[in-house]
Protein backbone atom coordinates (compact mmCIF):
# COMPACT_ATOMS: atom_id res chain seq x y z
CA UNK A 1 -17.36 48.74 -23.06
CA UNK A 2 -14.14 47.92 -21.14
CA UNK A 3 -12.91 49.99 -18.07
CA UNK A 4 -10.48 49.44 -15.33
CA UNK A 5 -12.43 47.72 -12.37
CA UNK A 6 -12.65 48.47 -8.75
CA UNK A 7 -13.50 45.84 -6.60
CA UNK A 8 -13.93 45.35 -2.63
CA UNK A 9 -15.60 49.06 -2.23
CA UNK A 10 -17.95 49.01 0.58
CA UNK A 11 -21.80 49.08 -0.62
CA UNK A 12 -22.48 52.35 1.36
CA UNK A 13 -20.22 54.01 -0.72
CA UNK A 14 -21.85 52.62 -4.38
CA UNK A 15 -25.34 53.46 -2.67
CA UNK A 16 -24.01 57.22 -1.32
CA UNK A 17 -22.99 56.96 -5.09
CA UNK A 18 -25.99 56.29 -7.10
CA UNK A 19 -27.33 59.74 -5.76
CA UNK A 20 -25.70 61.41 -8.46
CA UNK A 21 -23.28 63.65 -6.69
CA UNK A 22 -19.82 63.79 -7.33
CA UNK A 23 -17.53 62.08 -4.52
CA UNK A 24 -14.10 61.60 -3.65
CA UNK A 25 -13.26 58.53 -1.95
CA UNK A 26 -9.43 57.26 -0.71
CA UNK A 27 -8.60 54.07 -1.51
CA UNK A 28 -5.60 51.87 0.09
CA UNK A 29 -5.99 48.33 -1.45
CA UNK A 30 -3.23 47.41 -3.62
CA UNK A 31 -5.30 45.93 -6.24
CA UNK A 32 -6.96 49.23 -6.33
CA UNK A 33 -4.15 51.29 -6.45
CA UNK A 34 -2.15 49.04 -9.15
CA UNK A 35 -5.38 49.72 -11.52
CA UNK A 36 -5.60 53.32 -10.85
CA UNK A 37 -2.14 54.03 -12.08
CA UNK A 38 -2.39 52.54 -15.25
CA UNK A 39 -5.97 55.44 -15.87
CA UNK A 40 -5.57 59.15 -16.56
CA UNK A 41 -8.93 60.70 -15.29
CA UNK A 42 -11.37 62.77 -18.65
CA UNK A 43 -14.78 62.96 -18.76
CA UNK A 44 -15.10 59.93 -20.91
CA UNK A 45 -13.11 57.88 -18.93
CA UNK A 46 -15.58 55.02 -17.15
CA UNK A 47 -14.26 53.21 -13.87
CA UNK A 48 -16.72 49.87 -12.77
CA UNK A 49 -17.15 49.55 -8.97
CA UNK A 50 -18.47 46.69 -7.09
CA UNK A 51 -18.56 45.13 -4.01
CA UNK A 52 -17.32 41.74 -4.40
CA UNK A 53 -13.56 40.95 -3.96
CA UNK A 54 -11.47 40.56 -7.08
CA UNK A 55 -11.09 36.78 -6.45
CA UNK A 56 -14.62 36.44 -7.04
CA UNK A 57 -14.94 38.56 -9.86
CA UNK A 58 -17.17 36.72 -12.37
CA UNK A 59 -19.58 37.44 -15.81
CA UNK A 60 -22.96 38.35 -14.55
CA UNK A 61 -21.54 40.07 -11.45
CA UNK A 62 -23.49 43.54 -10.70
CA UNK A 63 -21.65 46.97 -10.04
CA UNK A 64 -21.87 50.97 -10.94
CA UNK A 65 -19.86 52.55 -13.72
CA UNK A 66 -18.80 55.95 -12.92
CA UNK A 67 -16.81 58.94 -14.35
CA UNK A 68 -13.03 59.56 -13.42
CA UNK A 69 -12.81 62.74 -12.59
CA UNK A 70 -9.56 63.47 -11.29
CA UNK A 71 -7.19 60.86 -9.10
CA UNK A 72 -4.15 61.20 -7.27
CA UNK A 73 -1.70 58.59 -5.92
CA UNK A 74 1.00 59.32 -3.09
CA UNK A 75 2.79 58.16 -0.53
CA UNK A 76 2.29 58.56 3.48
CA UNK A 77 5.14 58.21 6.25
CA UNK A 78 3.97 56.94 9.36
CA UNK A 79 5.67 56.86 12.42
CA UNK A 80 4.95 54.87 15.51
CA UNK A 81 6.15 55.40 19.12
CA UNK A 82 5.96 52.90 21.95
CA UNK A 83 7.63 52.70 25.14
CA UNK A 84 9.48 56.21 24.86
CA UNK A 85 12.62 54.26 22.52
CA UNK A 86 11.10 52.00 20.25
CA UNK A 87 9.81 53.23 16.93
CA UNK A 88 8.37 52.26 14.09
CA UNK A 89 8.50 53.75 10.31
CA UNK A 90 6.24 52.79 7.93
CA UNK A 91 4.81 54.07 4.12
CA UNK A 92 1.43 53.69 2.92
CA UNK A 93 0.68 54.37 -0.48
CA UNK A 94 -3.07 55.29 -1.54
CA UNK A 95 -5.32 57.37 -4.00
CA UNK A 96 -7.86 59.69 -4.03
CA UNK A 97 -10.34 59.74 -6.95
CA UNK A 98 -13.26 61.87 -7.42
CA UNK A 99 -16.15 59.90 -9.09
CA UNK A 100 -19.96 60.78 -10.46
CA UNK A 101 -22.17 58.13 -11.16
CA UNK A 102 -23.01 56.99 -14.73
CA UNK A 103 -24.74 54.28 -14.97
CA UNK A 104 -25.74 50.70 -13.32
CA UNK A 105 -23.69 47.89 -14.97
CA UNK A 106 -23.22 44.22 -15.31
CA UNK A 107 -19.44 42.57 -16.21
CA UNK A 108 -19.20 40.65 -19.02
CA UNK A 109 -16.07 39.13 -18.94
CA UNK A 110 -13.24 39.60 -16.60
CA UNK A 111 -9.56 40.36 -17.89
CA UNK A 112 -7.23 40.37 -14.83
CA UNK A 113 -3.42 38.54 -14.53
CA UNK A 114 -2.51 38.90 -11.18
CA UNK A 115 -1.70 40.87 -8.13
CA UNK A 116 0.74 43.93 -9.51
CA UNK A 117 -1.36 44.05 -13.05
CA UNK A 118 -4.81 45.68 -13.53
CA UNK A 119 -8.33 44.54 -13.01
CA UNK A 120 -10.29 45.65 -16.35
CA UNK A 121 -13.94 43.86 -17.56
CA UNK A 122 -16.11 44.24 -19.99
CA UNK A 123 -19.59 45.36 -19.08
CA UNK A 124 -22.82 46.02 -20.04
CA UNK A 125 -24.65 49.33 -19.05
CA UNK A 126 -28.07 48.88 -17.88
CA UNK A 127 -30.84 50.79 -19.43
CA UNK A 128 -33.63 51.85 -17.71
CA UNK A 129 -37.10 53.52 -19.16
CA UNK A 130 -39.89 55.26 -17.77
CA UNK A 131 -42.91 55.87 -19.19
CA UNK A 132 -43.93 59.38 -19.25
């Protein structure tokens, strides 16, 4: 199957994850954000999340696939003061998705271009039986 991938997530967050419960976690990487816009959230829609950094994104890597839920990208203004005169503006863009937990995963292969175009792989779900 190949979904967009989300990479650099902290491992608390895929472990707070694999409980099951829905989640909604804000996001300000630009890698992150650039493959986010290019996904409309349904509840067949699969996003991969993993830990390692998208430089070192490689086949046989280990993640979580989850459902999209919903997302949401937009724009903050920040404003710094210092010293009474001096200020500083600044935007930060980021997005907030909502996510449930589908499955564990491994990546096949990797399809990504470069900085301002999505990460997406190929992955494998992992199946897991119990014997009743």
């Amino acid at each position: 199957m190949r979904c967009a991938a989300l990479t650099s997530i902290s491992p608390e967050v895929i472990r707070d994850l694999r409980s099951g419960r829905p989640r909604t976690i804000e996001l300000q990487s630009t890698h992150n954000i650039v493959t986010l816009a290019g996904v409309e959230p349904g509840p067949d829609v699969h996003i991969f999340m993993t830990s390692i950094d998208t430089e070192d994104l490689s086949p046989g890597d280990s993640g979580i696939c989850v459902f999209l839920i919903s997302s949401a990208i937009s724009m903050k203004r920040i404003v710094e003061y210092s010293q009474g005169s001096y200020y500083e503006e600044r935007e930060r863009m980021s997005a907030r998705i909502q996510v449930k937990y589908c499955a564990s995963s491994l990546v096949k292969e990797v399809f990504h271009e470069g900085l301002c175009s999505p990460t997406q792989v190929e992955v494998l779900k992992s199946a897991c039986y119990h014997a009743g």
